[in-house]
Protein backbone atom coordinates (compact mmCIF):
# COMPACT_ATOMS: atom_id res chain seq x y z
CA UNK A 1 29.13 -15.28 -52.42
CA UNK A 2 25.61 -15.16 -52.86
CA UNK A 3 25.05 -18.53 -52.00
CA UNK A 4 27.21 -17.82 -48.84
CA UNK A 5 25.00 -15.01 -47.64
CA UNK A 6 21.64 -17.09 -48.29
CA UNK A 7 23.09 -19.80 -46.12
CA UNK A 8 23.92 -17.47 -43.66
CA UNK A 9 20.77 -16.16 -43.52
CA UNK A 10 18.98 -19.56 -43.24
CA UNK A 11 21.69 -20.64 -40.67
CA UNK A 12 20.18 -17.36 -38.44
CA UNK A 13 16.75 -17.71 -38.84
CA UNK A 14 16.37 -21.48 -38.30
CA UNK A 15 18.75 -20.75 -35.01
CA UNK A 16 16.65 -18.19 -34.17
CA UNK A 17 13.20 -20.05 -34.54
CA UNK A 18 14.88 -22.90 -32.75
CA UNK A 19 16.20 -20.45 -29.71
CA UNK A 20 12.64 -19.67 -29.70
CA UNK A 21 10.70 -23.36 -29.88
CA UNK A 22 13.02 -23.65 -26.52
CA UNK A 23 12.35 -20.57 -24.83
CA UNK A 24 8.43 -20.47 -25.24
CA UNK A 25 6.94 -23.71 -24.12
CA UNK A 26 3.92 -25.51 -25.31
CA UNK A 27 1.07 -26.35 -22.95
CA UNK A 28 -1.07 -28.21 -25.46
CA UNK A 29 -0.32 -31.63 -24.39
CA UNK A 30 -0.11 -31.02 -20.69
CA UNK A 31 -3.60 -29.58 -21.20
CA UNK A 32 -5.17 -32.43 -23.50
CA UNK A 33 -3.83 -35.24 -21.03
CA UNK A 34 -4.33 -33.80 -17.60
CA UNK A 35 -7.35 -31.91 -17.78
CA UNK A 36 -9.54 -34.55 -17.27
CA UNK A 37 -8.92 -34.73 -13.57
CA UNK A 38 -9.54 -31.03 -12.39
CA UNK A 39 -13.14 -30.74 -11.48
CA UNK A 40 -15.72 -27.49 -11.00
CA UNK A 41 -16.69 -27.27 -6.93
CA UNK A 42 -19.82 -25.44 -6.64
CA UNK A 43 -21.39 -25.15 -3.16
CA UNK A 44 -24.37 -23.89 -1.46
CA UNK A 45 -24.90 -22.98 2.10
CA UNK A 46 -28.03 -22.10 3.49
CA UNK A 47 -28.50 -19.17 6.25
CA UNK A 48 -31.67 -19.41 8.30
CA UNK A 49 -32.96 -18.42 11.36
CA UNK A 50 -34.80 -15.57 12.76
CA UNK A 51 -33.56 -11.95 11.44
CA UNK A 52 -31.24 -13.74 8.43
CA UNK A 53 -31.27 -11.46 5.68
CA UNK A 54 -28.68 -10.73 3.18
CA UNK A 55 -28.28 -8.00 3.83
CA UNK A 56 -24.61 -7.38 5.27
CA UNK A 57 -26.43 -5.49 8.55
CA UNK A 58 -28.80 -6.76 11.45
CA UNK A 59 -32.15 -5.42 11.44
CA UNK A 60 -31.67 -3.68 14.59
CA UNK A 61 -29.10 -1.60 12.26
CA UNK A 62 -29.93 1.78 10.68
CA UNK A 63 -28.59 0.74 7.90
CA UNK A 64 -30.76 -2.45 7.51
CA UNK A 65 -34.05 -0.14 7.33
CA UNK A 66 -32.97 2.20 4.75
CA UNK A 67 -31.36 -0.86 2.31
CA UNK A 68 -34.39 -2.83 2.61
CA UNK A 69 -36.59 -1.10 -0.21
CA UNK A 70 -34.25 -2.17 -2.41
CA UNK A 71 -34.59 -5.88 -1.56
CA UNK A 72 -37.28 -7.99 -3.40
CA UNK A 73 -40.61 -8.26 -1.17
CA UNK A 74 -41.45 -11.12 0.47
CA UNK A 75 -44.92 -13.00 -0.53
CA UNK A 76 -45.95 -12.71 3.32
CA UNK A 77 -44.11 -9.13 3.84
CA UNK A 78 -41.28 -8.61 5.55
CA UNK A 79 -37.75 -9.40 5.34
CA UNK A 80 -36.22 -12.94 4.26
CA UNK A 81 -35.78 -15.80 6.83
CA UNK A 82 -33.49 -18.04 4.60
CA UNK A 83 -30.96 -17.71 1.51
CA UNK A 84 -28.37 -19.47 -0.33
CA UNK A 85 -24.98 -18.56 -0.02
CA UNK A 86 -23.42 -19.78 -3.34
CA UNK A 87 -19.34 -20.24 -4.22
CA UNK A 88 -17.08 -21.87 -6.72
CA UNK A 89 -14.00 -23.56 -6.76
CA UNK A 90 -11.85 -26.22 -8.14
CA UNK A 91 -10.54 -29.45 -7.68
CA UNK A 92 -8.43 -32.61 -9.01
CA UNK A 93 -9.39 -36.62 -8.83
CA UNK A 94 -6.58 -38.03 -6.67
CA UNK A 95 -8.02 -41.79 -6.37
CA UNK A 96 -9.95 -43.06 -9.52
CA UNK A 97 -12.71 -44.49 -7.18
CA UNK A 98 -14.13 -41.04 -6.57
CA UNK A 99 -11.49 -38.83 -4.04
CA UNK A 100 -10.78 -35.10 -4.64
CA UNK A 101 -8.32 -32.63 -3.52
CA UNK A 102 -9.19 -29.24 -2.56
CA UNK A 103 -8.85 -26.41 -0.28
CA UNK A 104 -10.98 -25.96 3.05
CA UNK A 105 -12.26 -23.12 2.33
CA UNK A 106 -13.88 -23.75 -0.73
CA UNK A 107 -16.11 -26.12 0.80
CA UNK A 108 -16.22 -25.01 4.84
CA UNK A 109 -19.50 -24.71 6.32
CA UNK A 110 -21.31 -25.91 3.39
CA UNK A 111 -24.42 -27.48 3.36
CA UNK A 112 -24.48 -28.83 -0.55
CA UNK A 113 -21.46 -29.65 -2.79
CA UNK A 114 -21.55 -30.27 -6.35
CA UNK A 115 -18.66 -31.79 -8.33
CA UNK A 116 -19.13 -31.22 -12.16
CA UNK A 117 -16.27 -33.00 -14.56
CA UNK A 118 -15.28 -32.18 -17.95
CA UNK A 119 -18.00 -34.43 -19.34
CA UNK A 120 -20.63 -32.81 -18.01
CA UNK A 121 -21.64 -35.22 -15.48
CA UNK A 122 -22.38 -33.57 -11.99
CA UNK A 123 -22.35 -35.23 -8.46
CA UNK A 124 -23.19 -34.55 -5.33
CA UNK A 125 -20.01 -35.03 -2.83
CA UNK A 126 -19.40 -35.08 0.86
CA UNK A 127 -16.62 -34.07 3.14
CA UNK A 128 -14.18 -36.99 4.14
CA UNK A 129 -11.90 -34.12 6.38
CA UNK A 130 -10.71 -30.73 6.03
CA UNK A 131 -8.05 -28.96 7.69
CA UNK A 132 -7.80 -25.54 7.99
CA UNK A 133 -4.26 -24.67 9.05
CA UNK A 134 -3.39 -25.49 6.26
CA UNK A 135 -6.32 -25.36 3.65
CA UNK A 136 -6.25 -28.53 2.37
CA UNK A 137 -9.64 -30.88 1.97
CA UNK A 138 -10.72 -33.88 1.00
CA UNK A 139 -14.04 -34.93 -0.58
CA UNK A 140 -15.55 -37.83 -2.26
CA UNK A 141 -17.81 -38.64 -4.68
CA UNK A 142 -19.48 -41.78 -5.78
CA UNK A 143 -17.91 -42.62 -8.90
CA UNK A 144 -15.64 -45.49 -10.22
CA UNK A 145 -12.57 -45.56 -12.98
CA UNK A 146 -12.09 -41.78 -13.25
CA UNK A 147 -9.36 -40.00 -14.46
CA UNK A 148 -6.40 -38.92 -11.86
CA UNK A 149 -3.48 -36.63 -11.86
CA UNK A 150 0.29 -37.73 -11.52
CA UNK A 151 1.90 -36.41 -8.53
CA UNK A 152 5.33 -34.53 -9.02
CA UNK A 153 7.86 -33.46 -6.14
CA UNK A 154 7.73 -29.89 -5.65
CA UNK A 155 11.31 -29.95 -3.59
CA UNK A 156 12.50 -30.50 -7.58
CA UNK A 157 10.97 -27.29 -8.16
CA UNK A 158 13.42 -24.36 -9.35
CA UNK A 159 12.52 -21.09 -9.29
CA UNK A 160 12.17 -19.74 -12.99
CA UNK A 161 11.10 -23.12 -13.86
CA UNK A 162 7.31 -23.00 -16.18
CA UNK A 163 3.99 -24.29 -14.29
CA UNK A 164 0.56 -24.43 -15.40
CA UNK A 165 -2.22 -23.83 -13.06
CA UNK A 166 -5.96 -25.46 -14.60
CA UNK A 167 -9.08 -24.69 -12.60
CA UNK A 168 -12.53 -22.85 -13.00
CA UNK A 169 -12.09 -18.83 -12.74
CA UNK A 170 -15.16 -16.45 -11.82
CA UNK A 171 -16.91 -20.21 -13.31
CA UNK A 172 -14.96 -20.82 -16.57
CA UNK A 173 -14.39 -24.51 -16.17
CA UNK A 174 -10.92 -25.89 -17.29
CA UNK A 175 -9.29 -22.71 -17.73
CA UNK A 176 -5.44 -22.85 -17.93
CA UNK A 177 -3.05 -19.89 -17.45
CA UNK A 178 0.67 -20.38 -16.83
CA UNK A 179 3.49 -18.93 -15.54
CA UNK A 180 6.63 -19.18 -13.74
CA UNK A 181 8.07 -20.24 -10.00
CA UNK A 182 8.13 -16.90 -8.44
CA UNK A 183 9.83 -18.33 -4.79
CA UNK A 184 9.72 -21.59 -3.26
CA UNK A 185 9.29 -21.63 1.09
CA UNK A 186 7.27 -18.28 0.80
CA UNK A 187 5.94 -17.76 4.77
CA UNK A 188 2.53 -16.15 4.84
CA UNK A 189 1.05 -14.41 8.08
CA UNK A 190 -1.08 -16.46 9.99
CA UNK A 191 -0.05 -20.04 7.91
CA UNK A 192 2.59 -21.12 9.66
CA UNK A 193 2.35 -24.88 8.70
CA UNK A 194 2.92 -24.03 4.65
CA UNK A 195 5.67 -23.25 3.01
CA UNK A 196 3.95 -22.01 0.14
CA UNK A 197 5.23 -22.14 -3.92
CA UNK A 198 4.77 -18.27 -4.78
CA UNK A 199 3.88 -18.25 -8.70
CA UNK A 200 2.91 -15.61 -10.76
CA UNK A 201 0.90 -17.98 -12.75
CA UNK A 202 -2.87 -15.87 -13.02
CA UNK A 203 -5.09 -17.34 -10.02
CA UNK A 204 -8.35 -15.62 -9.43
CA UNK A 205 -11.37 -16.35 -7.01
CA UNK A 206 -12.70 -19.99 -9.02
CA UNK A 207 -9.21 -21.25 -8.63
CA UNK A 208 -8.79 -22.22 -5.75
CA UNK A 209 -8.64 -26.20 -4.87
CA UNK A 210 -7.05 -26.29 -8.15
CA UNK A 211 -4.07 -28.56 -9.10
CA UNK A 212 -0.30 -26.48 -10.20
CA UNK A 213 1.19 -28.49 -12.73
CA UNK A 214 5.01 -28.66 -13.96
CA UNK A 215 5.80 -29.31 -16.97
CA UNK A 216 6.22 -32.80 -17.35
CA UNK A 217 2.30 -32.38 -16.17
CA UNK A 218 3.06 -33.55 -12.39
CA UNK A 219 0.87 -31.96 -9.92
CA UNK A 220 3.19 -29.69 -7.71
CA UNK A 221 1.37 -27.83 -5.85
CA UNK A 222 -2.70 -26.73 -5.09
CA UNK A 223 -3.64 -23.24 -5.78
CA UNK A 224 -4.45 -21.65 -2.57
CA UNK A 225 -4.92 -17.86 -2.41
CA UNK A 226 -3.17 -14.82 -4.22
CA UNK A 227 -1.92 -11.39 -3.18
CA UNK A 228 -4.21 -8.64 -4.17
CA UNK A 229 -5.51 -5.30 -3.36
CA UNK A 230 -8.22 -5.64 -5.89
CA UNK A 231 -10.02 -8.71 -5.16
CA UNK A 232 -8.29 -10.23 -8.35
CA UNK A 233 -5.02 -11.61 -9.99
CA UNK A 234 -2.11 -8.86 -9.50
CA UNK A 235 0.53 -11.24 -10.28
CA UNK A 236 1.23 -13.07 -6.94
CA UNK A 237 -0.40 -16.32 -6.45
CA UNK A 238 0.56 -19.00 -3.68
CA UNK A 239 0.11 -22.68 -3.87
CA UNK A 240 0.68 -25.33 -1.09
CA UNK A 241 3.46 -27.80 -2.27
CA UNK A 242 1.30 -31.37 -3.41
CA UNK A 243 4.02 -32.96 -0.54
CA UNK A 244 2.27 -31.33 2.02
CA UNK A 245 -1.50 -31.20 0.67
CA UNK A 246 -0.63 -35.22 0.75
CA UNK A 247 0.21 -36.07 3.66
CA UNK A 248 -2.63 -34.03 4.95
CA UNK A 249 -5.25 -36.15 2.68
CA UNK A 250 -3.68 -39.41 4.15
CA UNK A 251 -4.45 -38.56 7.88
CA UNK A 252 -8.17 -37.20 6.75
CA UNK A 253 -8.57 -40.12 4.71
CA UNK A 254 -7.43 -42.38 7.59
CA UNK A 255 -8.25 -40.77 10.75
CA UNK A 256 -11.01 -38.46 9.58
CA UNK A 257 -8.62 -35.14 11.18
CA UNK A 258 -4.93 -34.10 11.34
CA UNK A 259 -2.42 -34.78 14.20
CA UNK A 260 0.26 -32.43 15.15
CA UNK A 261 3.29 -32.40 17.15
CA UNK A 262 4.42 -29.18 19.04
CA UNK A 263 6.92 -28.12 21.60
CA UNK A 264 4.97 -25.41 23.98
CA UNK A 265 6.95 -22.14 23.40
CA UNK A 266 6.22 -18.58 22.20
CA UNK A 267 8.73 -18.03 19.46
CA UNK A 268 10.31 -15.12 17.39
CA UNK A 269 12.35 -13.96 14.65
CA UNK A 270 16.29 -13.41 15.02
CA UNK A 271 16.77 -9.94 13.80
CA UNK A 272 20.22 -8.90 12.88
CA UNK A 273 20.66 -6.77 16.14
CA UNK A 274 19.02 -9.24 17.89
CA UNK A 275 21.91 -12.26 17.09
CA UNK A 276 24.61 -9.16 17.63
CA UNK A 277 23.39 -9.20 21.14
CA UNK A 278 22.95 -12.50 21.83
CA UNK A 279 26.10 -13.31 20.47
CA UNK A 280 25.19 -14.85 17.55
CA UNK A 281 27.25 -14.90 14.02
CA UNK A 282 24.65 -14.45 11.95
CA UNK A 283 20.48 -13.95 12.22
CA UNK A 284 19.27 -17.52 12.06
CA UNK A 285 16.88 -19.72 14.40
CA UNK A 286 13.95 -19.15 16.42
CA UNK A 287 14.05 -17.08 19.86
CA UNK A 288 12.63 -18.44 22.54
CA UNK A 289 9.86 -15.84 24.36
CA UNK A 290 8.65 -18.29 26.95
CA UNK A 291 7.66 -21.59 27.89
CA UNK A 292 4.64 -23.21 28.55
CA UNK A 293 4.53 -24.28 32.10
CA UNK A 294 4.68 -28.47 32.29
CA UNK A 295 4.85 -28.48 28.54
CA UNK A 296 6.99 -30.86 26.38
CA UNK A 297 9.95 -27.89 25.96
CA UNK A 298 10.00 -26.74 29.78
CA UNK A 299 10.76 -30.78 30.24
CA UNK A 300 13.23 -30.75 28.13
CA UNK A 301 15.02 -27.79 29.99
CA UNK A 302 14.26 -25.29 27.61
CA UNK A 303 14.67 -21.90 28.77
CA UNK A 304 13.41 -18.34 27.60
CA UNK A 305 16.48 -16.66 25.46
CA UNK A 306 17.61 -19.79 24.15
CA UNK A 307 17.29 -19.50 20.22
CA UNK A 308 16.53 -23.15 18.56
CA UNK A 309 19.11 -23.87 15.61
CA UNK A 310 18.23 -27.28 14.61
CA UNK A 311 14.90 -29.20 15.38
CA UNK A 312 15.68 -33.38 14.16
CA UNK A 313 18.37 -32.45 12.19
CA UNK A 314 17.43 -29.81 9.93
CA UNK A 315 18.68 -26.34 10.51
CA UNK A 316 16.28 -23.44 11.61
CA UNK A 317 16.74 -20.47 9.03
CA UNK A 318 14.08 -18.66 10.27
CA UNK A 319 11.35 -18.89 12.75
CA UNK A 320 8.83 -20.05 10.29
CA UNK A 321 10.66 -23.27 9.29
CA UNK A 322 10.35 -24.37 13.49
CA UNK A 323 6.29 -24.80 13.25
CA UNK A 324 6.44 -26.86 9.62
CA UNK A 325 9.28 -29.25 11.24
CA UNK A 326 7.32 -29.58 15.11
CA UNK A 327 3.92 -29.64 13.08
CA UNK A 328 5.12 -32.56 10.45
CA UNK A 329 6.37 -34.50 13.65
CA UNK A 330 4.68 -37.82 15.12
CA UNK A 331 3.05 -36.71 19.05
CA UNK A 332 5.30 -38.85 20.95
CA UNK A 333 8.14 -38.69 18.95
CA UNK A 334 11.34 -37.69 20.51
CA UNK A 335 13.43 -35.61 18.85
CA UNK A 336 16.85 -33.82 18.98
CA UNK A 337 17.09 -29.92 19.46
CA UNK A 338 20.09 -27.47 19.44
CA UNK A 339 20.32 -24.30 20.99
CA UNK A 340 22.06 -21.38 21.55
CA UNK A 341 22.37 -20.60 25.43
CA UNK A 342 24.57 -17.76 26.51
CA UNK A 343 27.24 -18.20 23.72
CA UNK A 344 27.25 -22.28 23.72
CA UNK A 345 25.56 -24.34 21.23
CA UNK A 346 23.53 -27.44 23.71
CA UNK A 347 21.86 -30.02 22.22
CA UNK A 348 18.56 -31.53 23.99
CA UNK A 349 16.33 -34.03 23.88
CA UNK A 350 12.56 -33.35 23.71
CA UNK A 351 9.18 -35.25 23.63
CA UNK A 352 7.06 -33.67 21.51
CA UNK A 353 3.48 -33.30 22.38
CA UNK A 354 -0.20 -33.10 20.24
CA UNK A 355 -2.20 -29.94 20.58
CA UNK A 356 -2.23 -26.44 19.09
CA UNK A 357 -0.53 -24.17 16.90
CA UNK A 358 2.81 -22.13 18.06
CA UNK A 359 2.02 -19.24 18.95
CA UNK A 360 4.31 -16.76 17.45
CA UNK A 361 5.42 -13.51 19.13
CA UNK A 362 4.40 -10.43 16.75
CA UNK A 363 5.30 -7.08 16.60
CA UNK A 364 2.30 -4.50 16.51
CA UNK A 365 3.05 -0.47 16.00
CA UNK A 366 1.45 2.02 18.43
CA UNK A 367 2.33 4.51 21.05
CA UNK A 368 0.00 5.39 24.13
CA UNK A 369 2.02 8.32 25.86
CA UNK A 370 0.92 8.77 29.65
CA UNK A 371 1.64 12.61 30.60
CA UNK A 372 4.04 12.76 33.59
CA UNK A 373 7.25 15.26 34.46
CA UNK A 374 9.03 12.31 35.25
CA UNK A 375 12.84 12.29 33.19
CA UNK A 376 13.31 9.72 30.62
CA UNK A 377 16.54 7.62 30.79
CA UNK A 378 18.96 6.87 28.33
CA UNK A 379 16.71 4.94 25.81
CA UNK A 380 14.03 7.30 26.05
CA UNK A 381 12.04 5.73 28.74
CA UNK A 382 9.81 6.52 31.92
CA UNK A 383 10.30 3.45 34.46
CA UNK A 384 9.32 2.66 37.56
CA UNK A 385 9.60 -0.28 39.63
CA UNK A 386 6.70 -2.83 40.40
CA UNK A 387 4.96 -2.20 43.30
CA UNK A 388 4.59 -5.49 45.49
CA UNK A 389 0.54 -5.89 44.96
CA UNK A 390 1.99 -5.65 41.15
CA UNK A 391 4.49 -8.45 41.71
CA UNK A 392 2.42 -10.58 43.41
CA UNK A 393 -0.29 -10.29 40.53
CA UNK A 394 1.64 -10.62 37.45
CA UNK A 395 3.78 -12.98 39.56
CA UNK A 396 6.97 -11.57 38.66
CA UNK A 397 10.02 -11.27 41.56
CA UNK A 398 11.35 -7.88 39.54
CA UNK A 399 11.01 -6.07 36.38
CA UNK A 400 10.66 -2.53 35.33
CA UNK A 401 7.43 -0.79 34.60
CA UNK A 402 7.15 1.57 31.37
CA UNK A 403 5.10 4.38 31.60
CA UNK A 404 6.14 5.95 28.91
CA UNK A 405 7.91 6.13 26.05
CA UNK A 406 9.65 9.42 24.59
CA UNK A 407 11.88 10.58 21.76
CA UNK A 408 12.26 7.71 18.30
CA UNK A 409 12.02 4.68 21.14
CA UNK A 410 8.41 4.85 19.92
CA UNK A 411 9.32 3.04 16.73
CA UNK A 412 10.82 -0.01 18.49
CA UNK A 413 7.53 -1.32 19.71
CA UNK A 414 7.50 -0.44 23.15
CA UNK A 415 3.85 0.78 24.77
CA UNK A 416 3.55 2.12 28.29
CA UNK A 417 2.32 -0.72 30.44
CA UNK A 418 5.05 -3.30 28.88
CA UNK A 419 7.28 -4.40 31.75
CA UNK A 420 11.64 -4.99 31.32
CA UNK A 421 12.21 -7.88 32.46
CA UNK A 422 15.81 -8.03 31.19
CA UNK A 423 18.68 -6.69 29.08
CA UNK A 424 20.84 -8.98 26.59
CA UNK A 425 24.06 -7.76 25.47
CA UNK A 426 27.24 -10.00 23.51
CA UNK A 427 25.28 -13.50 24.65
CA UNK A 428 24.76 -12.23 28.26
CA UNK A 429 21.36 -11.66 29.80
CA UNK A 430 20.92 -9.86 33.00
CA UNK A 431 17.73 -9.45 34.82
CA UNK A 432 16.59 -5.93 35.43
CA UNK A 433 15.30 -5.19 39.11
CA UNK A 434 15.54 -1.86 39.77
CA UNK A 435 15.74 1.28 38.18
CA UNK A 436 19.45 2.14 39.03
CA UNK A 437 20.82 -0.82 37.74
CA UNK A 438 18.75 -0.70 34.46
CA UNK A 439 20.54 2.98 33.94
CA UNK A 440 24.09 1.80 35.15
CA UNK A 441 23.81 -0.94 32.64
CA UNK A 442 22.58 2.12 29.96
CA UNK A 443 25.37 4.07 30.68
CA UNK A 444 27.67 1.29 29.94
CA UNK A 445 26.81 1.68 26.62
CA UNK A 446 27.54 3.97 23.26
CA UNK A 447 25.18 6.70 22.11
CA UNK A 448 25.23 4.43 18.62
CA UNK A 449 25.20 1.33 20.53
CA UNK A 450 22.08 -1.33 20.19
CA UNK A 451 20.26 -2.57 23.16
CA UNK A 452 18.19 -5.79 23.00
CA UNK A 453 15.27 -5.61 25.94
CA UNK A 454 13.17 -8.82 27.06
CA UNK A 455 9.95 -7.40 27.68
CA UNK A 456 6.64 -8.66 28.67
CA UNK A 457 3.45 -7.60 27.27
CA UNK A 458 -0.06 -9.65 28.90
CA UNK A 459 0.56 -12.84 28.96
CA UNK A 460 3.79 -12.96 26.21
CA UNK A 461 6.93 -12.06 25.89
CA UNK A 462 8.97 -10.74 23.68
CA UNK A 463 12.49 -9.64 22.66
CA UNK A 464 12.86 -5.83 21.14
CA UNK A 465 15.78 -4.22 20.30
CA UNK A 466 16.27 -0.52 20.25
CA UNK A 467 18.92 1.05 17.86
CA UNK A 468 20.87 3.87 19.40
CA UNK A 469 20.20 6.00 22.65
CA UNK A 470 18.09 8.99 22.88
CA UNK A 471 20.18 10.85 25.65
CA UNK A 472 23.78 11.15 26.53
């Protein structure tokens, strides 16, 4: 019996240690072998000119006078005319004759670059191209048989899945930290060509330009920025998928810049409410805001209201996904859209053109109440209708004015000064001209009922929807 037990015992414990050797990887190996090829960035930027001081404040400043003693003195007197601006940041050998990956900002507007490797040797690089849309750039130094990373495919990715991120924090060279795949297509504001790899693998300033490795030590992704309220790693760190950094690399390498396809609309997110009123089955696609006059959508017939499923092919989950697919696209090309157009799916054929981002449609908080006695309608707005100098200068042939906006409308992003231009409801769009109609079409309506408004604001236009009436 006693033998029993002991074998039991030994049966649980080498089961155990073997669960274990599974569970927790080992990063020795990836970090002996691939190490090699991530290099230190240091840069240096010089500020001159008359009245540059670094000091965060011009010398015409308050501020500047009283923060001054605490500078050094100059030999001559007076304040400094010229300083170095220093920064680090990481980088991995992509070609063994001397090219390196990085981001754009780690080496934008700077006037000295050093590249250091893991044998000490330091050289001085230059700039092939850099791209800042999506942070990727590409430098070279002069060097010959140097050690390069292999490149993985981060569409193999799985979230969960282990990767190892190896760069120089706060200066540390070769530093590894891992971690796991946090989210895969992560959308950040203002980077609408990335669909970033969120990790929480610890990034922190030093970082970034560094290569994200999986763990068969294939470079998925570079480390771009991180999440943080601090200044440092709070456990959300996004890298740009190698896939995309690539292809970016080729064109600099190549053509010295990066060329982009787009469509000319003003796009926005389908919202729940907003696909219940346009008739939608579910909230998918981009919403059309407006159209650039003679630009490659307007010739291809598309209209305001339409919402853009499927751009070449590939379906449109959100709004995000239609500047990656456009952006990715050959100028020139033409490609197939579908659409949603008052209930009907349409498919179209559009030339895309070379120029600028999308602009995207976003919504901003804020209420500006003008005082009046005039009686809000249904929805909690004051209307009026335009007045014909106002037509003829925002060039509209109707539309309501709001001046001002009562009750919880406030919330749904409507300012005094936006103008109604038309009201969607089950796929149908209506154009609002006067104020009568606008509160016939109200009143048509349930006090719990959603209304989805197309409103412009400046130059832009956008769809909000309001959930429930304020009045009877």
């Amino acid at each position: 019996m006693k033998h029993v037990l002991a074998f039991f015992y030994f049966f649980v414990v080498t089961s155990v240690a073997t669960a274990q050797t599974r569970i927790l990887p080992d990063f020795t190996d990836l970090a002996e072998k691939q190490g090699a090829a991530v290099v230190n960035i240091s840069t240096t930027q010089v500020i001159r000119g008359r009245g540059a001081s670094p000091l965060p404040f011009d010398e015409d400043d308050p501020m500047f006078e009283f923060f001054k003693r605490f500078m050094p003195r100059q030999p001559n007197g007076g304040s400094p005319r010229e300083f170095e601006n220093k920064s680090l940041g990481s980088g991995f050998i992509v070609s063994g004759d001397g090219y390196i990956l990085t981001n754009a900002h780690v080496v934008d507007a700077a006037d000295e670059i050093t590249v250091r490797l893991t044998d000490k040797r330091e050289f001085k690089a230059k700039v092939i191209g850099a791209d800042k849309r999506t942070d990727v750039a590409l430098i070279k130094i002069d060097a010959a048989n140097l050690p390069t990373v292999r490149l993985g495919d981060p569409t193999q990715l799985k979230v969960g899945e282990w990767v190892v991120a190896i760069g120089s924090p706060f200066g540390f060279d070769n530093s590894v930290t891992a971690g796991i795949v946090s989210a895969k297509g992560r959308s950040l504001p203002q980077e609408s060509y990335v669909p970033f790899i969120q990790t929480d693998v610890a990034v922190n300033p030093g970082n970034s330009g560094g290569p994200l490795f999986n763990m068969r030590g294939e470079v998925v992704g570079v480390n771009s920025q991180i999440y943080s309220r601090s200044g440092g790693y709070m456990g959300l760190s996004f890298a740009i998928p190698i896939d995309v950094a690539m292809d970016v690399q080729n064109q600099l390498r190549t053509h010295g810049k990066v060329s982009r396809g787009r469509l000319g609309v003003v796009i926005q997110e389908v919202t729940r409410e907003l696909a219940e009123s346009l008739g939608l089955a579910k909230p998918m696609g981009a919403i059309v805001n407006a159209v650039e006059k003679g630009g490659p959508a307007e010739k291809a017939g598309l209209e305001p209201g339409d919402v853009i499923l499927k751009f070449d092919g590939k379906t449109i989950n959100s709004s995000s996904d239609l500047p990656r697919l456009v952006g990715t696209t050959k100028p020139g090309s033409r490609s197939a859209v579908q659409i949603w157009r008052k209930g009907s799916v349409r498919d179209v054929a559009v030339t895309v053109g070379e120029v600028q981002d999308e602009k995207v449609a976003t919504n901003r908080g804020g209420r500006n109440k003008i005082p009046g006695d005039q009686e809000a309608n249904r929805l909690g707005l004051v209307v009026s209708e335009l007045t014909p100098e106002q037509r003829r200068e925002l060039k509209l042939n109707s539309g309501l004015l709001i001046e001002d906006v009562r009750g919880s409308t406030y919330r749904a992003d409507l300012r005094p000064g936006d103008i109604i231009l038309a009201l969607i409801s089950k796929g149908a769009t209506t154009d609002i001209k006067t104020v009568e109609q606008f509160n016939k079409l109200l009143a048509q309506f349930d006090k719990s009922a959603s209304v989805t408004l197309l409103v412009r604001r400046g130059d832009l236009q956008t769809f909000v929807t309001i959930k429930g009436m304020n009045g009877k």
